[in-house]
PDB file of N, CA and C in Angstrom:
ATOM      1  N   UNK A   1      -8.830 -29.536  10.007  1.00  0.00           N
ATOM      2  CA  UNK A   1      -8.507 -29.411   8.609  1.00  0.00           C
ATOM      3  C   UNK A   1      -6.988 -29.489   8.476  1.00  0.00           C
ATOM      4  N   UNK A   2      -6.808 -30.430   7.644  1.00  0.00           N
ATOM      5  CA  UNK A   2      -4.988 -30.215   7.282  1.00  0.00           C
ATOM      6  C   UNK A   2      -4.900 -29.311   6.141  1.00  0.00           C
ATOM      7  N   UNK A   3      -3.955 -28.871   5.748  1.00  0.00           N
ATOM      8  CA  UNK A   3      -3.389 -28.409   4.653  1.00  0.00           C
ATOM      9  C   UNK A   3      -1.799 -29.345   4.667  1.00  0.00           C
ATOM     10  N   UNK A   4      -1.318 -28.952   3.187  1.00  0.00           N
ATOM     11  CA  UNK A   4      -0.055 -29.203   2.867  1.00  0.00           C
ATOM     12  C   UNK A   4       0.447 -28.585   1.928  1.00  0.00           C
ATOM     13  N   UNK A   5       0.755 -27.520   2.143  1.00  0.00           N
ATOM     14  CA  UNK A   5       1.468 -26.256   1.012  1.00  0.00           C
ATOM     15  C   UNK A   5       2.656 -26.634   1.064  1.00  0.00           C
ATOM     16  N   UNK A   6       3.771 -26.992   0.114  1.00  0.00           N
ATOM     17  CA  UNK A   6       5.111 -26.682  -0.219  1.00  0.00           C
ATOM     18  C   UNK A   6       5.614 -25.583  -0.263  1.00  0.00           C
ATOM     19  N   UNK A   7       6.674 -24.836   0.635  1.00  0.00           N
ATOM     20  CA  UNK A   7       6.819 -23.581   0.753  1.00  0.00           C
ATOM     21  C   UNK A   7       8.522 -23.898  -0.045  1.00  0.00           C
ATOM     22  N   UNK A   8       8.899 -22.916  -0.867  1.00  0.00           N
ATOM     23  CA  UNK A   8      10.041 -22.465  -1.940  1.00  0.00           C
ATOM     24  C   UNK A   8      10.704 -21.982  -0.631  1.00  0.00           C
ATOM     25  N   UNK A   9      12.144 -21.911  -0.292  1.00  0.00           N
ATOM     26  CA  UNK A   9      13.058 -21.580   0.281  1.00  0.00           C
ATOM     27  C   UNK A   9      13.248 -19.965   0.039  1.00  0.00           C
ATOM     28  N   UNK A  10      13.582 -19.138  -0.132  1.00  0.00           N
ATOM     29  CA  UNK A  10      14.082 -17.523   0.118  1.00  0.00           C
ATOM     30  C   UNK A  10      15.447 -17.852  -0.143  1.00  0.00           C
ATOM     31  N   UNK A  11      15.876 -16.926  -1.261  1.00  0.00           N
ATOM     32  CA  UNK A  11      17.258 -16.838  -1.226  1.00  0.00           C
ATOM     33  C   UNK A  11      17.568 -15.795  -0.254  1.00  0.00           C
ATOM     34  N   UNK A  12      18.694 -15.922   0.786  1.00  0.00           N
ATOM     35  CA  UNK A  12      19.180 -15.279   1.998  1.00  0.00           C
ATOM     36  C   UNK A  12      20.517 -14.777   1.452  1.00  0.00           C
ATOM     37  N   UNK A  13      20.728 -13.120   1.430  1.00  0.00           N
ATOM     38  CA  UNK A  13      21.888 -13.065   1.300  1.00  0.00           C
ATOM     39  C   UNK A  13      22.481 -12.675   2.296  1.00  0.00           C
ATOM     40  N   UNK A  14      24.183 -12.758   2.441  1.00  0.00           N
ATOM     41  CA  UNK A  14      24.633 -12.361   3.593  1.00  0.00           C
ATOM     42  C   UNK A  14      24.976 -10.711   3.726  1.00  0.00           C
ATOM     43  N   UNK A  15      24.210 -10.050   4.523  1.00  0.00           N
ATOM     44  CA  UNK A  15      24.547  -8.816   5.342  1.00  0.00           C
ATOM     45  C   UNK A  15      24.907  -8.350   6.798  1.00  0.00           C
ATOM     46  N   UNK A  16      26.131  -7.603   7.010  1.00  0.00           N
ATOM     47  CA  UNK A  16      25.920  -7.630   8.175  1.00  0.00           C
ATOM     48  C   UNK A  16      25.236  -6.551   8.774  1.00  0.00           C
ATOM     49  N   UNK A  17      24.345  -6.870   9.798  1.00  0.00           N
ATOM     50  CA  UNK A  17      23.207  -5.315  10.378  1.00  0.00           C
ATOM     51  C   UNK A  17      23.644  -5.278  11.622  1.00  0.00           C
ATOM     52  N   UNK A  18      23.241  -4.319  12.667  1.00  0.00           N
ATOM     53  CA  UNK A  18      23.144  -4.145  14.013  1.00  0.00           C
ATOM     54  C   UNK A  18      22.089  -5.356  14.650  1.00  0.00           C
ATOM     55  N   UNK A  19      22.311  -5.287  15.507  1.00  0.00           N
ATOM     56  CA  UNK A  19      20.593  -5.990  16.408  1.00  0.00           C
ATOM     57  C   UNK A  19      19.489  -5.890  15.706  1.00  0.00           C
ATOM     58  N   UNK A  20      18.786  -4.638  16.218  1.00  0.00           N
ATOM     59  CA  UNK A  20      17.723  -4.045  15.678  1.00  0.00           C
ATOM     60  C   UNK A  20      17.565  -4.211  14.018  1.00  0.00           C
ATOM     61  N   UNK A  21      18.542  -3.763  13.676  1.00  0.00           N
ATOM     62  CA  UNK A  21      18.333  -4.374  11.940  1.00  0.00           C
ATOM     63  C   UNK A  21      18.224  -5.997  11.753  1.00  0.00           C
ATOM     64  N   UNK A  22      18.654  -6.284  12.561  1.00  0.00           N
ATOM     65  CA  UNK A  22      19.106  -8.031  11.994  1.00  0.00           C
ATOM     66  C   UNK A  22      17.464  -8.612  12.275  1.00  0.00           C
ATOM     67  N   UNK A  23      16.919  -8.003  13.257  1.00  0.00           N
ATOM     68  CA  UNK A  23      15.500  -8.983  13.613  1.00  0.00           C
ATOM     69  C   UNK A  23      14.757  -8.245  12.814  1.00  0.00           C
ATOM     70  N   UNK A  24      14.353  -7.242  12.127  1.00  0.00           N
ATOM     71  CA  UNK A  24      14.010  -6.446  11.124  1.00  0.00           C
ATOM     72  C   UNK A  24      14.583  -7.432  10.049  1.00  0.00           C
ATOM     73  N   UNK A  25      15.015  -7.406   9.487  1.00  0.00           N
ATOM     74  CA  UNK A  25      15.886  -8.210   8.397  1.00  0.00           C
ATOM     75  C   UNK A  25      14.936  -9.617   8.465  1.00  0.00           C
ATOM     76  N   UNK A  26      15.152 -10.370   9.827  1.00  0.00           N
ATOM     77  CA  UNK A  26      14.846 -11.387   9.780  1.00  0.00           C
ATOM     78  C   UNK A  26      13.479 -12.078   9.619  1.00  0.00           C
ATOM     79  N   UNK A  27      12.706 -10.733   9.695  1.00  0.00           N
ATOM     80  CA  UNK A  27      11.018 -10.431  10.154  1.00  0.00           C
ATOM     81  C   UNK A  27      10.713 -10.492   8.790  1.00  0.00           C
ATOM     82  N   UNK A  28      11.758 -10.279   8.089  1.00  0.00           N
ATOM     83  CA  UNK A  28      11.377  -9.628   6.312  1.00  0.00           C
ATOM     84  C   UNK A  28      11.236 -10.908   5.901  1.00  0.00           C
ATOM     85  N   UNK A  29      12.287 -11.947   6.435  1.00  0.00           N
ATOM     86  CA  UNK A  29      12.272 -13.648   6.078  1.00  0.00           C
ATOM     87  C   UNK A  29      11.124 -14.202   6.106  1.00  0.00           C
ATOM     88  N   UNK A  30      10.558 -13.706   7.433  1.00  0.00           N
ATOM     89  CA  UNK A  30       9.013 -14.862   7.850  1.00  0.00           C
ATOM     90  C   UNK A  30       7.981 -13.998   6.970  1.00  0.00           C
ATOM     91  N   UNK A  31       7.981 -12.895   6.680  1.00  0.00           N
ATOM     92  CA  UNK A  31       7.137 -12.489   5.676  1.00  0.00           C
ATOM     93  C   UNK A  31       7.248 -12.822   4.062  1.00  0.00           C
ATOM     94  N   UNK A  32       8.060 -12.904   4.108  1.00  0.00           N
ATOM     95  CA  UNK A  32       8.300 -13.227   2.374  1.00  0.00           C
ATOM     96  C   UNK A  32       7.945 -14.958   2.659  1.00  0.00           C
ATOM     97  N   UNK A  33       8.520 -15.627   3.162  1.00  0.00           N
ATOM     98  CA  UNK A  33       7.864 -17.082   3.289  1.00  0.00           C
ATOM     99  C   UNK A  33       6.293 -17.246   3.864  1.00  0.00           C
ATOM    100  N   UNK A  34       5.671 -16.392   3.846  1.00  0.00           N
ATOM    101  CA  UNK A  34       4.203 -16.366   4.150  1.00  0.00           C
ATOM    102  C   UNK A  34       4.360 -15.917   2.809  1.00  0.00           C
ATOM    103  N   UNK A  35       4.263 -14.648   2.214  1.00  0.00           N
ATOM    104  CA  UNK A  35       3.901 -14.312   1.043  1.00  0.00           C
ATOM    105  C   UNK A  35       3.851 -15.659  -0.665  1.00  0.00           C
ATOM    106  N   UNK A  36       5.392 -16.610  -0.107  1.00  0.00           N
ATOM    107  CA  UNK A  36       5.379 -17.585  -1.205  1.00  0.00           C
ATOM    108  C   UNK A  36       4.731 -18.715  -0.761  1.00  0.00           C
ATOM    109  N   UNK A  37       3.669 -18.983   0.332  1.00  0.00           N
ATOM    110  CA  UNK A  37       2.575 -19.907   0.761  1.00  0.00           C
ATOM    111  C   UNK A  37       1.370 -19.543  -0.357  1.00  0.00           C
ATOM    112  N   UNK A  38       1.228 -17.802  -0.727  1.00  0.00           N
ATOM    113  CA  UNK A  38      -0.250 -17.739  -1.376  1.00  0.00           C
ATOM    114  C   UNK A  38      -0.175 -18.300  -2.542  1.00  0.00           C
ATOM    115  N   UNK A  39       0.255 -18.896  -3.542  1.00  0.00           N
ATOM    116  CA  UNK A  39      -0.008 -19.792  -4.460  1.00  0.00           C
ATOM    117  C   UNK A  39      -0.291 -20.585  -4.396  1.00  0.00           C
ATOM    118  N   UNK A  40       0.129 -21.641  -3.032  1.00  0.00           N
ATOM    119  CA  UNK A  40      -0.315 -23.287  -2.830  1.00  0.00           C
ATOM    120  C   UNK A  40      -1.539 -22.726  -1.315  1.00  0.00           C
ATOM    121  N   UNK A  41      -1.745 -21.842  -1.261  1.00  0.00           N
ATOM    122  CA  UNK A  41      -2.948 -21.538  -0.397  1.00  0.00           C
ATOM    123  C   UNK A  41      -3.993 -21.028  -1.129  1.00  0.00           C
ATOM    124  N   UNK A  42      -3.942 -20.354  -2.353  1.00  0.00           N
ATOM    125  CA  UNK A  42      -5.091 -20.172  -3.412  1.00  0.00           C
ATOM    126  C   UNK A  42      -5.206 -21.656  -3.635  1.00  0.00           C
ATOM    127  N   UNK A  43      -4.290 -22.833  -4.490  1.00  0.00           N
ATOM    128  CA  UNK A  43      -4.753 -24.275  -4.799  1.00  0.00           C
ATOM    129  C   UNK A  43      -5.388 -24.451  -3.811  1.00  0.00           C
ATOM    130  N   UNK A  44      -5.066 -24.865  -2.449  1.00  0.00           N
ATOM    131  CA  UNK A  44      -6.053 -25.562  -1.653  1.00  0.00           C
ATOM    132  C   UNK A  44      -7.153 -24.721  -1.428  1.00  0.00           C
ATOM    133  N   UNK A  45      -7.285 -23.681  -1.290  1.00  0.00           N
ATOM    134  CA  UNK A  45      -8.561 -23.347  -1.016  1.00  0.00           C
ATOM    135  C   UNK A  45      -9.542 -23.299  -2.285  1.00  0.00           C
ATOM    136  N   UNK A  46      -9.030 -23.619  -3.427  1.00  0.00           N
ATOM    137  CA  UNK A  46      -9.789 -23.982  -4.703  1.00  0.00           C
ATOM    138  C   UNK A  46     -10.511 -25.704  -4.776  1.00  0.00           C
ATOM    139  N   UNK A  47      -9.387 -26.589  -3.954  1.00  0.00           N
ATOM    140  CA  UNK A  47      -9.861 -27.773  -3.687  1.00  0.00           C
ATOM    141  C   UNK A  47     -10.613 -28.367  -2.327  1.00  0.00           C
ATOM    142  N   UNK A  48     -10.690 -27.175  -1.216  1.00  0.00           N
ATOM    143  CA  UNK A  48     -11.425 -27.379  -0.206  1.00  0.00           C
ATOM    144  C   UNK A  48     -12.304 -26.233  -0.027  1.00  0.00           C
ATOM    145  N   UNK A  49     -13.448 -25.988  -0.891  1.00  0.00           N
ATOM    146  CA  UNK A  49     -13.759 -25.002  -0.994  1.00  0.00           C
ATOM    147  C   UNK A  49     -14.935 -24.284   0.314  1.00  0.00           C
ATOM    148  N   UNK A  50     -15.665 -25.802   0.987  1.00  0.00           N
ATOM    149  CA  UNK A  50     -16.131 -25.514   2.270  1.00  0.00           C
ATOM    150  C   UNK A  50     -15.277 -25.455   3.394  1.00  0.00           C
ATOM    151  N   UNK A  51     -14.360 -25.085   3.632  1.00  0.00           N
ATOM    152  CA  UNK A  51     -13.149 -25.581   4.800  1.00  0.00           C
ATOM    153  C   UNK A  51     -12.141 -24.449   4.809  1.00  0.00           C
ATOM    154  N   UNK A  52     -12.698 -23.386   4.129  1.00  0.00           N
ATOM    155  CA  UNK A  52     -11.627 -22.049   3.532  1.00  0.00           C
ATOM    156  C   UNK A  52     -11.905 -21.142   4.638  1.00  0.00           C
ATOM    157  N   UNK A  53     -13.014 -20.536   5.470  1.00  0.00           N
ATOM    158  CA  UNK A  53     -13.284 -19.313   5.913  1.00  0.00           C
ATOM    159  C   UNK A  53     -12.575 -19.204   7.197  1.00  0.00           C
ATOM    160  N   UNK A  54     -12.223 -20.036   7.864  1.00  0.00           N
ATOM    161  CA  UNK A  54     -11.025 -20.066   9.219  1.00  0.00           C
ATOM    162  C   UNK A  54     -10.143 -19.830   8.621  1.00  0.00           C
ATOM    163  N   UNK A  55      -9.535 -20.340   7.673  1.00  0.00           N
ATOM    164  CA  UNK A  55      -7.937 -20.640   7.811  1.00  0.00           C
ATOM    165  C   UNK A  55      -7.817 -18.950   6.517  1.00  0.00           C
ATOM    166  N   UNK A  56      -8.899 -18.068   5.656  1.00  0.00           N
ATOM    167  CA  UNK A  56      -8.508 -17.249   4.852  1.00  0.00           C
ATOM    168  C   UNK A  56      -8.580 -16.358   6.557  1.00  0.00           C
ATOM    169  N   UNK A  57      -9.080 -15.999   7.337  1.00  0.00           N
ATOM    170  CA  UNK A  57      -9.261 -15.470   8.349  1.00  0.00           C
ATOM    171  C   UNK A  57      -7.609 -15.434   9.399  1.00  0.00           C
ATOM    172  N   UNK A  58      -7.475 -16.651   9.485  1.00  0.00           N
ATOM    173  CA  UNK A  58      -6.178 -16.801  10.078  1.00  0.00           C
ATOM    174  C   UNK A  58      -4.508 -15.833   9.177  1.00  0.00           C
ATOM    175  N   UNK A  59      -4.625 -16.163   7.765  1.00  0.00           N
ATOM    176  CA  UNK A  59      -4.266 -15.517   7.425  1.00  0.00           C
ATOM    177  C   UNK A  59      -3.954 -14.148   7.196  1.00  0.00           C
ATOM    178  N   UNK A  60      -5.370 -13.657   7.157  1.00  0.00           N
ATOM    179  CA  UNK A  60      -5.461 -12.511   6.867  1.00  0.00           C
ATOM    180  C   UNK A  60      -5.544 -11.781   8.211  1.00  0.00           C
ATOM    181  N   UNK A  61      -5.439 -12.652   9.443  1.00  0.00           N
ATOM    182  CA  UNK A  61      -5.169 -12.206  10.696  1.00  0.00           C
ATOM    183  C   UNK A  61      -3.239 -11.936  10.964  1.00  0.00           C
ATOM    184  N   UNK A  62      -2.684 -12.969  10.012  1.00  0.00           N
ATOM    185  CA  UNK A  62      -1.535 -13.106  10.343  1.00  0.00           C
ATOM    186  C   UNK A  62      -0.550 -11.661  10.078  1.00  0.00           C
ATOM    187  N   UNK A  63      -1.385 -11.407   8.396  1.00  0.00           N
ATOM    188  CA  UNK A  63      -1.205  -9.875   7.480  1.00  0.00           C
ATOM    189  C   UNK A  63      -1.210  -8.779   8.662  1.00  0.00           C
ATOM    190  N   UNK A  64      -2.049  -8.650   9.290  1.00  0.00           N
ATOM    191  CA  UNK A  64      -2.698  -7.678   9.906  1.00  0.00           C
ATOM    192  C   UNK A  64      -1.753  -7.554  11.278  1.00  0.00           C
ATOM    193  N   UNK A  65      -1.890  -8.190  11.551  1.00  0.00           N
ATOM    194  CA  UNK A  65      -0.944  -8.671  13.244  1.00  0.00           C
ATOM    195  C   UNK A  65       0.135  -8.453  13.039  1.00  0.00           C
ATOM    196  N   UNK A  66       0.849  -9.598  12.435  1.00  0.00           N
ATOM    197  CA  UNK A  66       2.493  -9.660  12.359  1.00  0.00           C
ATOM    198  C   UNK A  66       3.174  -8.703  11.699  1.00  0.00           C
ATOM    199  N   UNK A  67       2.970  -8.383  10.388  1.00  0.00           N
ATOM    200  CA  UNK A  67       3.272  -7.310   9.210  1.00  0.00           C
ATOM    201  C   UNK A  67       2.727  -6.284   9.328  1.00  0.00           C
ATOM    202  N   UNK A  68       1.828  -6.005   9.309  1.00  0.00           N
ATOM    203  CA  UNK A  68       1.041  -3.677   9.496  1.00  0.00           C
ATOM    204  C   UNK A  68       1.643  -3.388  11.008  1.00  0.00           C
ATOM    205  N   UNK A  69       0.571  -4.585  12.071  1.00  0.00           N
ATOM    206  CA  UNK A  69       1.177  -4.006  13.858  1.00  0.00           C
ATOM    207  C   UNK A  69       2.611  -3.913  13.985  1.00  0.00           C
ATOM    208  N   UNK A  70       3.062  -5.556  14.301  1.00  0.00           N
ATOM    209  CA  UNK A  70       4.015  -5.582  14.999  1.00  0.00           C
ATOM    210  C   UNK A  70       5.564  -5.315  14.049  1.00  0.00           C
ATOM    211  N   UNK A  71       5.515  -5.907  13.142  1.00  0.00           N
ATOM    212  CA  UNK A  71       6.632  -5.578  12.209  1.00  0.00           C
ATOM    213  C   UNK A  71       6.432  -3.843  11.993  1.00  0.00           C
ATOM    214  N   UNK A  72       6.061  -2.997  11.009  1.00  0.00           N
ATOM    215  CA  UNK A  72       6.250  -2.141  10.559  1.00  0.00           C
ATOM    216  C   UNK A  72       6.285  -0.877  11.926  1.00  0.00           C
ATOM    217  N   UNK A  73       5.318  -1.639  12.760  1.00  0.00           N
ATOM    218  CA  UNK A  73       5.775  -0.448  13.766  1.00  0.00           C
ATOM    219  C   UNK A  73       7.216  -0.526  14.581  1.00  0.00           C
ATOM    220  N   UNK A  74       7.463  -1.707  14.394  1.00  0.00           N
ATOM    221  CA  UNK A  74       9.412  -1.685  15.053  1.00  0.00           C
ATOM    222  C   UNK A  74      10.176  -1.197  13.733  1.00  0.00           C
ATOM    223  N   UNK A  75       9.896  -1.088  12.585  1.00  0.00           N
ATOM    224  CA  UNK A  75      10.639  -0.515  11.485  1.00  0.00           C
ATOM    225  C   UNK A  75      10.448   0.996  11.877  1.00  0.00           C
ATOM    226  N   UNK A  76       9.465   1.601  12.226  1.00  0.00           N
ATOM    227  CA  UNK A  76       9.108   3.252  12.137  1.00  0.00           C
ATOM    228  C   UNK A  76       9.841   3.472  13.145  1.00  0.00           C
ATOM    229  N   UNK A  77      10.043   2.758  14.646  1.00  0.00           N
ATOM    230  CA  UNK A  77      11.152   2.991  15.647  1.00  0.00           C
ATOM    231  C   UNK A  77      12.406   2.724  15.120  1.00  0.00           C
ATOM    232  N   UNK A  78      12.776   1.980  14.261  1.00  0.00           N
ATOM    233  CA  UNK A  78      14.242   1.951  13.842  1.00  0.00           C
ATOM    234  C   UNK A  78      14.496   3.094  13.102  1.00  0.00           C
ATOM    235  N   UNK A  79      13.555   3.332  11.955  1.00  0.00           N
ATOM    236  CA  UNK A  79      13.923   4.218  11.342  1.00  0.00           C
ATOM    237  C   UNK A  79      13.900   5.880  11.830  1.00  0.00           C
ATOM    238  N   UNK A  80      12.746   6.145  12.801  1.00  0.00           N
ATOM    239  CA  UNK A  80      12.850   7.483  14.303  1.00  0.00           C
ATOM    240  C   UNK A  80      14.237   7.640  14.526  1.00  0.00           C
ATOM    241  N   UNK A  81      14.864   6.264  14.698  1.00  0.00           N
ATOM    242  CA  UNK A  81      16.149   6.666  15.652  1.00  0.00           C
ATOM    243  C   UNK A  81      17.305   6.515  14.715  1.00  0.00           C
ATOM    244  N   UNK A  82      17.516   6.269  13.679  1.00  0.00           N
ATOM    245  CA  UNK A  82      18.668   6.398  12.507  1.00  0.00           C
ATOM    246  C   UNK A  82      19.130   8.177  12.679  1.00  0.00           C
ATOM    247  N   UNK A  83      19.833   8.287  12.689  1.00  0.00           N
ATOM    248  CA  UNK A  83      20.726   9.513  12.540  1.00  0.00           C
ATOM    249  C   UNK A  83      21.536   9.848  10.964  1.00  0.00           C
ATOM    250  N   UNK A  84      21.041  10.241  10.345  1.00  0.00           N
ATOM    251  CA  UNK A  84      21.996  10.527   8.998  1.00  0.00           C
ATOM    252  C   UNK A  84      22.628   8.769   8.966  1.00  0.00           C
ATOM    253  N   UNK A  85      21.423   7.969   7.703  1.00  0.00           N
ATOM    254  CA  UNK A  85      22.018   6.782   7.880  1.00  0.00           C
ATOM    255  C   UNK A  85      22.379   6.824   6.744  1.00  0.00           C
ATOM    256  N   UNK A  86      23.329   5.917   6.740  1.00  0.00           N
ATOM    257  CA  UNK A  86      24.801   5.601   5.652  1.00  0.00           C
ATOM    258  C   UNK A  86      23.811   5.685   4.012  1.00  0.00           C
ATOM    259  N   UNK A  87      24.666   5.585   3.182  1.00  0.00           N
ATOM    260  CA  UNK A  87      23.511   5.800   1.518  1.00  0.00           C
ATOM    261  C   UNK A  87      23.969   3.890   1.698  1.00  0.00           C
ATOM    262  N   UNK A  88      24.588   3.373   2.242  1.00  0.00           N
ATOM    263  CA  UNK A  88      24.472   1.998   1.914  1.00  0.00           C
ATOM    264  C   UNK A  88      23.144   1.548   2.787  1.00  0.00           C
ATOM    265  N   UNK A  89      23.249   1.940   4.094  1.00  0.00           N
ATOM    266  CA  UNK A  89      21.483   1.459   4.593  1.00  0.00           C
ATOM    267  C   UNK A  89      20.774   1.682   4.124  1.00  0.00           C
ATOM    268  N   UNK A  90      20.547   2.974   3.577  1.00  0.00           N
ATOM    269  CA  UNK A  90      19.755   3.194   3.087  1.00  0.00           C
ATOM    270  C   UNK A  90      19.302   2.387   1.567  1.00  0.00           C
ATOM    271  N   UNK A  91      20.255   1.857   0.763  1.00  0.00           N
ATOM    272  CA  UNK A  91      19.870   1.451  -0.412  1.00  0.00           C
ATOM    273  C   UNK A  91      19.251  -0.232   0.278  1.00  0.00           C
ATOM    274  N   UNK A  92      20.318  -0.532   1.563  1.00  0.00           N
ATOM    275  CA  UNK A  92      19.696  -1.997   1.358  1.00  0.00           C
ATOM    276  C   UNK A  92      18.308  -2.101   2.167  1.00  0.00           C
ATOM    277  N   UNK A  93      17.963  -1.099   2.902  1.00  0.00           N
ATOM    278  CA  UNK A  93      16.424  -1.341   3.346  1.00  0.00           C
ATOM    279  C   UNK A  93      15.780  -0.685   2.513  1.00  0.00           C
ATOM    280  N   UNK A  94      15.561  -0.153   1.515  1.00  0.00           N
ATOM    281  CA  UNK A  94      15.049   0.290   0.132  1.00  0.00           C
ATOM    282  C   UNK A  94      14.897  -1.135  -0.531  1.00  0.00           C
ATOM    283  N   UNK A  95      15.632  -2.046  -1.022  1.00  0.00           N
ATOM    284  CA  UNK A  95      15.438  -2.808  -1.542  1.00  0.00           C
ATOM    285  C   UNK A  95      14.845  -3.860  -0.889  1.00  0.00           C
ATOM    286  N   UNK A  96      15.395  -3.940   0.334  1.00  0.00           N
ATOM    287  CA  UNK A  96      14.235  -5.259   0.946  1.00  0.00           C
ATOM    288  C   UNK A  96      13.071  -5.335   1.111  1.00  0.00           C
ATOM    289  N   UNK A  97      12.792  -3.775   1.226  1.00  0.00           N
ATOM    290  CA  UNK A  97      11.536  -3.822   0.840  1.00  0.00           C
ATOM    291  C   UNK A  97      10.777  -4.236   0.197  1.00  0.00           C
ATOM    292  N   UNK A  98      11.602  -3.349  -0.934  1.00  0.00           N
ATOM    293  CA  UNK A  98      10.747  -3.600  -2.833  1.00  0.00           C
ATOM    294  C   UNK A  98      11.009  -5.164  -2.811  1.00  0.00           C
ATOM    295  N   UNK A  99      11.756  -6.191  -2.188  1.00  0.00           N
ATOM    296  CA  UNK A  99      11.840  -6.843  -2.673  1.00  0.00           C
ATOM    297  C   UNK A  99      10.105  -8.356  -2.052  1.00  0.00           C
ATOM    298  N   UNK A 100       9.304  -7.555  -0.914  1.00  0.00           N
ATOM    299  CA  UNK A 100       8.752  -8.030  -0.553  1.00  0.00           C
ATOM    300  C   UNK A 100       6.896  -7.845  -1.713  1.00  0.00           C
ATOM    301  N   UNK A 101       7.044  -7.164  -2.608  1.00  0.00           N
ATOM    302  CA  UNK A 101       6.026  -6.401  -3.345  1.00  0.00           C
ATOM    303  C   UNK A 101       6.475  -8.027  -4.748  1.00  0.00           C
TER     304      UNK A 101
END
């Protein structure tokens, strides 16, 4: 099965983080560019409507795997080991968040 979704670019702003923040940061990228796939992945699966149950599966494998496992549990270790973090970290991983909702 092919697909061909047009994926919208992410506006990237510049911050500077540690390591650990920066691949955190960067993890937030490949999620938000999965997240702006589900509009042209609802179309196709409206126009291939026998050819949907792998690839909603794959997805919803991707949710599960990449974002709940492996992402958020290296966020709960970053955030374990923060020590009285700055009110500026704190506002900008507050917002990157919200900004993934």
């Amino acid at each position: 099965m092919k697909w061909s979704i047009s994926v919208p670019t992410p506006s990237v702003r510049e911050v500077r983080f540690s390591l650990p923040m920066r691949k955190l940061a960067d993890e937030h990228v490949t999620i938000k560019r999965f997240i702006a796939l589900i509009p042209g992945i609802v179309q196709q699966l409206n126009e291939k409507k026998g050819e949907t149950k792998e690839f909603v599966s794959e997805c919803v494998d991707f949710i599960r795997s990449y974002a709940d496992r492996y992402h958020h549990s290296k966020e709960e270790d970053v955030w374990m080991n923060l020590e009285a973090p700055s009110e500026n970290t704190m506002s900008l991983l507050k917002n990157s968040n919200q900004n993934l909702i």
